[in-house]
Protein backbone atom coordinates (compact mmCIF):
# COMPACT_ATOMS: atom_id res chain seq x y z
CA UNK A 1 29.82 95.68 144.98
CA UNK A 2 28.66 99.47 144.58
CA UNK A 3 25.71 100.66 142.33
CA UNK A 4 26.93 103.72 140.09
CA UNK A 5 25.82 106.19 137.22
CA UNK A 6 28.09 106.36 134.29
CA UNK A 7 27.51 108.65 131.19
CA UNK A 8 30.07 107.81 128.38
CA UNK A 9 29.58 110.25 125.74
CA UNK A 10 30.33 114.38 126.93
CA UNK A 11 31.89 116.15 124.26
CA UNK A 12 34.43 119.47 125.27
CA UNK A 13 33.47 122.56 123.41
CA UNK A 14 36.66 124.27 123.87
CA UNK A 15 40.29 124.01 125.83
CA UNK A 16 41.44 125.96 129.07
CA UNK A 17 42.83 128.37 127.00
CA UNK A 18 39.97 128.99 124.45
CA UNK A 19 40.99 126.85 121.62
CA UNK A 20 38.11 125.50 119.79
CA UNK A 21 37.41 121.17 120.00
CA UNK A 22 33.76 120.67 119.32
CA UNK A 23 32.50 123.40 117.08
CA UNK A 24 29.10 122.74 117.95
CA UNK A 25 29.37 122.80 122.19
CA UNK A 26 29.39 125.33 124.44
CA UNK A 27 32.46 126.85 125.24
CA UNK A 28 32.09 126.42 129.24
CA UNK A 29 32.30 122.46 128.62
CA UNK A 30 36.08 122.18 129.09
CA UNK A 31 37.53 119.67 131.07
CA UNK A 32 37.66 120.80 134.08
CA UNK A 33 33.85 122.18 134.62
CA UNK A 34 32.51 118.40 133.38
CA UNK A 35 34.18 117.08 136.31
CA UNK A 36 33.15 119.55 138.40
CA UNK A 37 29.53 119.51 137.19
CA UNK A 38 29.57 115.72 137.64
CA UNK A 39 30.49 115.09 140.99
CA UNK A 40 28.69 118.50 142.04
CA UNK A 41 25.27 118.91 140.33
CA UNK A 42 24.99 115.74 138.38
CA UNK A 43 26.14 112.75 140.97
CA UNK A 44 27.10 111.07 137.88
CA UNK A 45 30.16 108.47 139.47
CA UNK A 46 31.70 107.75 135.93
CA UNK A 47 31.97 109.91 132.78
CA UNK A 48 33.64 109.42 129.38
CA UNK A 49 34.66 112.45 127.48
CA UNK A 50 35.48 111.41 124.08
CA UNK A 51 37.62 114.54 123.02
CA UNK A 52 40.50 113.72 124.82
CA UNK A 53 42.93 112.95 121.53
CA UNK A 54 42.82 116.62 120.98
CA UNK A 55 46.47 117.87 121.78
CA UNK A 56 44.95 120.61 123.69
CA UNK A 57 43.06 118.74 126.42
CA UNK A 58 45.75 116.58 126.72
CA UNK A 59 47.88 119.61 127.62
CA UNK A 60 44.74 120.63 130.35
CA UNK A 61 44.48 116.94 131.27
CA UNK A 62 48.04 116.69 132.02
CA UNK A 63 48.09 120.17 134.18
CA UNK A 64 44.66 119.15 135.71
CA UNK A 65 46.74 116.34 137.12
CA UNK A 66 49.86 118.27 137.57
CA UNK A 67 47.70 121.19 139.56
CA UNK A 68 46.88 118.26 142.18
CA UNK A 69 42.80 118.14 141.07
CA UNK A 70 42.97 114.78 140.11
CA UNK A 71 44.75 111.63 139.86
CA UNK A 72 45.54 108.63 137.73
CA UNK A 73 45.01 105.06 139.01
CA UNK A 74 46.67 101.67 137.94
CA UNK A 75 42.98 100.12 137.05
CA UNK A 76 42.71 102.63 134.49
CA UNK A 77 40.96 106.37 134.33
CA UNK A 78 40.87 109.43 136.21
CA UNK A 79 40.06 110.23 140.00
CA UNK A 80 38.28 113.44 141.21
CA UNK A 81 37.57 114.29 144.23
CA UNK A 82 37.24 110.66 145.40
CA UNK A 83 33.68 110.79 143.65
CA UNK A 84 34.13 110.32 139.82
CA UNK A 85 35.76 108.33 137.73
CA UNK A 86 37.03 109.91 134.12
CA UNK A 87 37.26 107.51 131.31
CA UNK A 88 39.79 108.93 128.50
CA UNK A 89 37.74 108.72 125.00
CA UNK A 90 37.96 109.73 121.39
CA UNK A 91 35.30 110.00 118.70
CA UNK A 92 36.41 109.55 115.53
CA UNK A 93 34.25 109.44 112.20
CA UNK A 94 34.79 106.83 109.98
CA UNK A 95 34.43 106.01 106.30
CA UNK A 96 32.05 102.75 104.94
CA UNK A 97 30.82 101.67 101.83
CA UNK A 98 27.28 101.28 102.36
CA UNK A 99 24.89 98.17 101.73
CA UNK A 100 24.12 100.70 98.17
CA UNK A 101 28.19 100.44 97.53
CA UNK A 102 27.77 104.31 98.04
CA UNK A 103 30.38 105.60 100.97
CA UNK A 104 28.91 106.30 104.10
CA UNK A 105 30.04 107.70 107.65
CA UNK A 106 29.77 106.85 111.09
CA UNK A 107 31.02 107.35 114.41
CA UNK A 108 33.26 105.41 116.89
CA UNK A 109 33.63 105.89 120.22
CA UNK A 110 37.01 105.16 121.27
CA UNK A 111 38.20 104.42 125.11
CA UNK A 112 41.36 104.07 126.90
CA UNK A 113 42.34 103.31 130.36
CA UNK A 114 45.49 105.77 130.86
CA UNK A 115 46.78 109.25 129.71
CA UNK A 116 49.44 107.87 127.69
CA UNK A 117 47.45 105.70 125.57
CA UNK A 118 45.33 108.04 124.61
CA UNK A 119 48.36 111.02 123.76
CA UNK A 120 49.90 106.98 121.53
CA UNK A 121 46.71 106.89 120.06
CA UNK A 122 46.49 110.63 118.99
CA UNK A 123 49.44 110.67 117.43
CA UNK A 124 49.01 107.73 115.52
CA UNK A 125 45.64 108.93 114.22
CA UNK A 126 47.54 112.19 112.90
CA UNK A 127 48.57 109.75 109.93
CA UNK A 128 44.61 109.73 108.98
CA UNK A 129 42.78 113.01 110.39
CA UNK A 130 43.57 116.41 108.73
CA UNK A 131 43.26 117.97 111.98
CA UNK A 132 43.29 116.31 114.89
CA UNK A 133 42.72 119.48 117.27
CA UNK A 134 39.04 119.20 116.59
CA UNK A 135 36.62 116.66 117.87
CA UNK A 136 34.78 114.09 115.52
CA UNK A 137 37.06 114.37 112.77
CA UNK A 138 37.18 112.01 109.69
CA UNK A 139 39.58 109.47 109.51
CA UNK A 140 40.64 108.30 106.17
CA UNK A 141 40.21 104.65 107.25
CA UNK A 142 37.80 102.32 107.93
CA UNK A 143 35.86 100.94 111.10
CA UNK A 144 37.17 97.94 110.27
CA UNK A 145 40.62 99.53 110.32
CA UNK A 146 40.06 101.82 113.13
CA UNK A 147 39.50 98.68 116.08
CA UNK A 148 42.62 97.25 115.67
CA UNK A 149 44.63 101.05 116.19
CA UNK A 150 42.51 101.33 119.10
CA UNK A 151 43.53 97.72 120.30
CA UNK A 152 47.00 98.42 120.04
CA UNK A 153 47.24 101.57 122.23
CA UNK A 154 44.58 99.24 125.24
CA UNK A 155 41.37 100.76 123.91
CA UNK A 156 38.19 99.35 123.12
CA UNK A 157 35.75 100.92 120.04
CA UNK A 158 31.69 100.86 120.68
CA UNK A 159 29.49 102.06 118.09
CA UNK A 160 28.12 105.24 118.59
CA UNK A 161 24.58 106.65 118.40
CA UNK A 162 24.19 103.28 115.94
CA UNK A 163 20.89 103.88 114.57
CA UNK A 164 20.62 108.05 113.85
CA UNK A 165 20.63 108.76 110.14
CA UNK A 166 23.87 110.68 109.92
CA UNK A 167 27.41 109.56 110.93
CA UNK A 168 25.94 106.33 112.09
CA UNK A 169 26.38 102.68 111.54
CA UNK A 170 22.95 101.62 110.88
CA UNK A 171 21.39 105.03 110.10
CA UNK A 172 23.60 105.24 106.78
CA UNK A 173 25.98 102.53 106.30
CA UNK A 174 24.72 99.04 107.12
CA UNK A 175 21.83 96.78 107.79
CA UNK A 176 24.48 94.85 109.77
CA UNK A 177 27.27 95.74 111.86
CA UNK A 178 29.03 92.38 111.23
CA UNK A 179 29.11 93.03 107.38
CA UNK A 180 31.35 96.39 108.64
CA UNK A 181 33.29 94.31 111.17
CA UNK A 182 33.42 91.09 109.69
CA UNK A 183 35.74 88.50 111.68
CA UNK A 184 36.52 91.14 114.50
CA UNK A 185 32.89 91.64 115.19
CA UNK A 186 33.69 89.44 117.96
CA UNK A 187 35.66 92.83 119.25
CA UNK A 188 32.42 95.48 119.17
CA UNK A 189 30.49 93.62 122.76
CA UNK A 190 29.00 97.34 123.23
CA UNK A 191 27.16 99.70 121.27
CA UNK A 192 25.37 103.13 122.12
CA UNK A 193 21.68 103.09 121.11
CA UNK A 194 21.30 106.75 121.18
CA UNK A 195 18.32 109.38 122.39
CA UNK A 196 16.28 108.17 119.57
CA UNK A 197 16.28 104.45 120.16
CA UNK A 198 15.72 102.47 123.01
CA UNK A 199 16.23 98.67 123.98
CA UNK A 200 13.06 97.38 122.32
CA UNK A 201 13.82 99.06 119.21
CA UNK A 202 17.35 97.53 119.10
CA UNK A 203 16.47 94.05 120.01
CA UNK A 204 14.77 93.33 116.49
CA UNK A 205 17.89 93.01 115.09
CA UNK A 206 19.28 89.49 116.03
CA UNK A 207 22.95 89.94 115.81
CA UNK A 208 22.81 92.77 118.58
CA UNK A 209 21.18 89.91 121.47
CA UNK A 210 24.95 88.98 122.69
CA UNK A 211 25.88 93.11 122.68
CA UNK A 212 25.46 95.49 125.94
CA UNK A 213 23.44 98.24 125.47
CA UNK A 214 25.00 101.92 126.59
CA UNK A 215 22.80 105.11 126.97
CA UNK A 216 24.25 108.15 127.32
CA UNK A 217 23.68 111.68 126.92
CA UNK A 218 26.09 112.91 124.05
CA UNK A 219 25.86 116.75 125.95
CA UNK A 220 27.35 119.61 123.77
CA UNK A 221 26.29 121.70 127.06
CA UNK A 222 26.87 121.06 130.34
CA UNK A 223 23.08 121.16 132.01
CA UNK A 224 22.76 118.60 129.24
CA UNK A 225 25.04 115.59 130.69
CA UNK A 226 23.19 112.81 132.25
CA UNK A 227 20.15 113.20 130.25
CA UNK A 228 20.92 109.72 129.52
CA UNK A 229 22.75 107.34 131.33
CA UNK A 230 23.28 103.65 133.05
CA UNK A 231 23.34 102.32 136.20
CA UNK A 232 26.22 99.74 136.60
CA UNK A 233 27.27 97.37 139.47
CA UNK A 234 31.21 97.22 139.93
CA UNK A 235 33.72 96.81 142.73
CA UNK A 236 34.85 100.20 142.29
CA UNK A 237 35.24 103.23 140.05
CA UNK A 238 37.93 102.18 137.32
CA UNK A 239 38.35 101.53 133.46
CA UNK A 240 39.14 98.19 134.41
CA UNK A 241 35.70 97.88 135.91
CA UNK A 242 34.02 99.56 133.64
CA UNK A 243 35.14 97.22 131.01
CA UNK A 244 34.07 94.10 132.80
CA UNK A 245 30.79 95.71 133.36
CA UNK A 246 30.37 95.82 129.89
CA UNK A 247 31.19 92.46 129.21
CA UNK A 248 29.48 91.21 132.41
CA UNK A 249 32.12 89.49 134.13
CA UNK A 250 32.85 88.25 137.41
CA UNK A 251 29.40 89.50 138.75
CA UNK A 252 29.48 93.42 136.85
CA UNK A 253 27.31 94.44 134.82
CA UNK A 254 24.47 96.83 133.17
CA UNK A 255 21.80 97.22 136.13
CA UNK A 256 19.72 99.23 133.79
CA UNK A 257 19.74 101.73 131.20
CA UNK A 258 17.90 105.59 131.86
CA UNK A 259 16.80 106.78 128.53
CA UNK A 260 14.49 109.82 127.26
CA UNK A 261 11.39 108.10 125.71
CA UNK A 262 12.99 108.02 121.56
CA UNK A 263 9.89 109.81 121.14
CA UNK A 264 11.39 113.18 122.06
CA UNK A 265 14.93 112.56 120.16
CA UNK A 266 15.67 114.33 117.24
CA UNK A 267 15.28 111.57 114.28
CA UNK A 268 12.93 109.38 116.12
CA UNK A 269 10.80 109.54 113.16
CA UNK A 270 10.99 110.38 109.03
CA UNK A 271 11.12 114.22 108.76
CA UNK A 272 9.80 115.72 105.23
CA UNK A 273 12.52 118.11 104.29
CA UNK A 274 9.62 119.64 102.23
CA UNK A 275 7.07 120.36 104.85
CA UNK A 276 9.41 120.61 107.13
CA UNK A 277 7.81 118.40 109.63
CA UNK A 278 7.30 114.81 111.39
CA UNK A 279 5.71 112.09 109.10
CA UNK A 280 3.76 109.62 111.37
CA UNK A 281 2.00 106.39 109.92
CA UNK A 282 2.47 103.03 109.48
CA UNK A 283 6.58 102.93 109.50
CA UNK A 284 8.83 102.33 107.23
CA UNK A 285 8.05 106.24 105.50
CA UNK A 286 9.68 106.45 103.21
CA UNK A 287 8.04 109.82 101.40
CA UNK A 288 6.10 112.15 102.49
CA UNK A 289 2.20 111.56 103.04
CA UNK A 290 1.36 115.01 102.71
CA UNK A 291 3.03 116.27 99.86
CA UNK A 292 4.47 113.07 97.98
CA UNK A 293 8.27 113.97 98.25
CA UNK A 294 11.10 111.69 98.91
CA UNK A 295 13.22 114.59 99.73
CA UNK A 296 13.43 113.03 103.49
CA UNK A 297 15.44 112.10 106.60
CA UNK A 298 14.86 109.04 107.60
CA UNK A 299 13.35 108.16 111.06
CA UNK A 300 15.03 105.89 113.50
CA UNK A 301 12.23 103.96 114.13
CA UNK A 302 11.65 104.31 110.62
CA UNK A 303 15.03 102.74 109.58
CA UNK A 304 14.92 100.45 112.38
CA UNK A 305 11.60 98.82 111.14
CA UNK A 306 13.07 98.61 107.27
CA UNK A 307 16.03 96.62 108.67
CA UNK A 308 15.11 94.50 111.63
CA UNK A 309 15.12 90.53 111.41
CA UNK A 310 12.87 89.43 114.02
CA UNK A 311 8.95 89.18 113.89
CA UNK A 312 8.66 90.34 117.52
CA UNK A 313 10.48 91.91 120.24
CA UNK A 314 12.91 89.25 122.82
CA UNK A 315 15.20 90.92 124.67
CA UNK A 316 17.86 88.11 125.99
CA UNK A 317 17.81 87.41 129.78
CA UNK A 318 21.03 89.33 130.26
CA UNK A 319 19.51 92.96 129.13
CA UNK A 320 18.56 94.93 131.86
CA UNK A 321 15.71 96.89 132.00
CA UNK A 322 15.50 100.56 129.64
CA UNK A 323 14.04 102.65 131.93
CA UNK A 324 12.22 106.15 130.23
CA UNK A 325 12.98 108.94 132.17
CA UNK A 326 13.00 112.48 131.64
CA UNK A 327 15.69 114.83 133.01
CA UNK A 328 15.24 118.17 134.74
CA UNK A 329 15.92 120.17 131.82
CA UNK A 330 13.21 118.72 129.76
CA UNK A 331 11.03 118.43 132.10
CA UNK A 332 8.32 121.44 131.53
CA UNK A 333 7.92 124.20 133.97
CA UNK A 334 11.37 124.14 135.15
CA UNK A 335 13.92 126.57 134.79
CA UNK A 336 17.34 126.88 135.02
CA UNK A 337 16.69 128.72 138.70
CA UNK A 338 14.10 126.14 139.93
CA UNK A 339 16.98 123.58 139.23
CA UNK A 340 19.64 125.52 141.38
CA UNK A 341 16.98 125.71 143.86
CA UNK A 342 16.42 122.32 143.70
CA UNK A 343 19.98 121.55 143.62
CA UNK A 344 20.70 123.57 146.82
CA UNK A 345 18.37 121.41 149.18
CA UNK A 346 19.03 118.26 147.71
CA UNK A 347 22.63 118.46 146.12
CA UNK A 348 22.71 116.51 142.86
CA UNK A 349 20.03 115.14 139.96
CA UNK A 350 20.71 111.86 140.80
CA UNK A 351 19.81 112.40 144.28
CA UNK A 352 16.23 113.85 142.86
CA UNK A 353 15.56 111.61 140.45
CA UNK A 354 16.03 108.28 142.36
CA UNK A 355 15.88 108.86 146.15
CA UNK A 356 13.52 111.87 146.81
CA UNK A 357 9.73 111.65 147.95
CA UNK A 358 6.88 113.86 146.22
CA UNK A 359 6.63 115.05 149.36
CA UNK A 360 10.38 115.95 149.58
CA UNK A 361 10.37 117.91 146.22
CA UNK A 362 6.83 119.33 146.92
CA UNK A 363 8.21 121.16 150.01
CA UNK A 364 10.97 122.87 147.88
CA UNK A 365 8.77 123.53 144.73
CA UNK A 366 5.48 123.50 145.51
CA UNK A 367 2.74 120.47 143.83
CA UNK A 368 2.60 121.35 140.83
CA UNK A 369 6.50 121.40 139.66
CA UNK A 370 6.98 118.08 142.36
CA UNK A 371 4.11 116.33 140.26
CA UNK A 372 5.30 116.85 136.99
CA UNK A 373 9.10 115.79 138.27
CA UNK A 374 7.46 112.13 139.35
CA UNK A 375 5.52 111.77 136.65
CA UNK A 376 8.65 112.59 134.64
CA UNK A 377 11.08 110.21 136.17
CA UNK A 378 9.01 107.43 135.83
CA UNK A 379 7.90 107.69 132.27
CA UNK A 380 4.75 108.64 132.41
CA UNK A 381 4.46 111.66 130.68
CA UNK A 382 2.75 112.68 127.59
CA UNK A 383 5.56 113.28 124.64
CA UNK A 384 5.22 114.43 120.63
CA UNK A 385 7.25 112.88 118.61
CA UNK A 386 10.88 114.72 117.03
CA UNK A 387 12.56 114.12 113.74
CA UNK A 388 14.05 115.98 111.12
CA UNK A 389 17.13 117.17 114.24
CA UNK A 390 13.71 118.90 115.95
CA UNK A 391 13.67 117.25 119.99
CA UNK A 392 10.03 115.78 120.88
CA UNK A 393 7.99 117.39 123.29
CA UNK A 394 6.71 116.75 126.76
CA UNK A 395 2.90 117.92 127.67
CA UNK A 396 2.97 119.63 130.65
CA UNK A 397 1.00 117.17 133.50
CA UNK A 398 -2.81 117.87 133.90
């Protein structure tokens, strides 16, 4: 068995050839430079990239693999360079009727083990998306819907971000993902907690102690992939794997998830549209204790507090351990040229954030930048809480 680190969720801002996919991402995230900047700067084993139903990476998938760069395997995803696995994914946005009876939206992140389930799968979803070019697209269907299409073409559908307050399951739509799902809850054994939640948060809500827990970075840039991740035992570097991972079979599974501190996401708590800031207190907010308004955004701790079924905290014996870490480019004090330098002695993040010394990084960057990266990668940093789509900060170490 080998120990990897898998992010699931990296979104492509545009194609080869310039054609836009996610409007939002930076236009160097194509395919091509997230595989590069996993197996080079990130040491990241396995990554998802959930634009892939876009006809135009599945024209610069299918010359990336026709150039020689990389190669499909029978288990399911893509090899390159013998060091990363790439797991074919869509995410498509979905359409609920909320717990109000008011429609809702969320998003679904949608994986498939080979090229030509994914280009099946595409064009089926043509029949429901206006424009399928462009990533996170509304479907005119349902989640409910949406896992069986998925099914058909191999794939598998895991909740994404589950708890934010838009385009998310239980930020907007439901205090229960089985009300969504109904009889093929049975079918969702994964969701993604996302940078504002954590496992504690998630295991108040009772029907979610049988489902793994992913963490992953959702980067619209790449310096922002890994920022969250998880560390999985497998027999090797497959979809096939992957998948029993996340069901823990035959001896895979989650070894632990690496998560920013929901403190510093970007809806961890209620944000006053008003005052344009960060309500703390007693949670659930659910106005404003400065100027009175309910002209908010709700918090995910917030929202998470409001819905939860259990008294106290218990994760199940099969969760692994949420470990808080914060990545380089949070971290403060540390540039985009301190990480290159860092990079250059020591080769990838991973490498720095799990095997290095203090005194290792303290020869490269002197004490001060080597303390705050060890304090960092251990949790143990000072944060202020985000919300309102503002990140949380990190106080620089004493």
């Amino acid at each position: 068995m080998n120990e990897i680190f898998a992010d699931l969720h990296v979104h492509i801002g545009r194609s080869e050839n310039g054609k836009p996919i996610k409007i939002t991402a930076a236009r160097s995230l194509n395919f091509a430079n997230i595989a590069k900047e996993c197996a080079d700067r990130k040491g990241i084993n396995m990554v998802g990239i959930i634009d892939c139903a876009s006809p135009y990476v599945i024209e610069d998938i299918e010359n990336f693999l026709k150039n020689g760069e990389a190669y499909e395997i029978e288990d399911g995803g893509i090899i390159y360079k013998d060091k990363v696995c790439i797991i074919l994914g869509s995410e498509i946005e979905t359409s609920e009727v909320n717990d109000e009876g008011k429609t809702g939206s969320a998003h679904n992140l949608c994986y498939f083990p080979k090229l030509s389930d994914i280009k099946a799968f595409s064009k089926e979803m043509q029949n429901y998306i206006h424009n399928i070019t462009l990533s996170s697209q509304r479907a005119c269907i349902s989640a409910y819907q949406l896992v069986d299409i998925v099914e058909k073409h191999n794939g598998v559908l895991i909740p994404a971000h589950a708890f934010t307050p838009h385009k998310s399951f239980y930020g907007n739509c439901t205090s229960r993902l089985s009300r969504i799902f109904k009889e093929k809850f049975d079918k969702i054994f994964a969701i993604e907690l996302g940078l504002s939640s954590d496992t504690f948060l998630a295991d108040q809500i009772s029907e979610l102690e049988t489902r793994t827990f992913l963490t992953n970075s959702d980067a619209h840039s790449l310096p922002k992939i890994a920022r969250e991740y998880n560390k999985l035992l497998v027999q090797d570097i497959s979809f096939k794997e992957l998948m029993k991972a996340l069901k823990n079979e035959d001896g895979r599974k989650i070894l632990a998830n690496y998560g920013l501190d929901p403190k510093l996401g970007k809806y961890h708590r209620t944000f006053c549209e008003v005052c344009g800031k960060a309500i703390e207190g007693k949670a659930p907010v659910t106005h404003c204790n400065m100027c009175d308004s309910s002209k908010i955004t709700m918090g995910v701790f917030d929202r998470i507090e409001m819905i939860k079924d259990k008294t106290e905290t218990k994760s199940p014996e099969m969760r692994p351990p949420y470990i808080y870490q914060i990545p380089l480019t949070f971290m403060p004090g540390i540039g985009g040229k301190t990480i290159d330098k860092l990079l250059q002695h020591f080769e990838t993040e991973m490498n720095i954030l799990h095997k290095l010394s203090n005194d290792d990084i303290e020869a490269v960057v002197g004490e001060k930048i080597a303390k705050n990266i060890v304090k960092a990668r251990e949790g143990n940093m000072k944060v202020e809480s985000g919300g309102g789509g503002n990140y949380g900060k990190v106080k620089e170490h004493d």
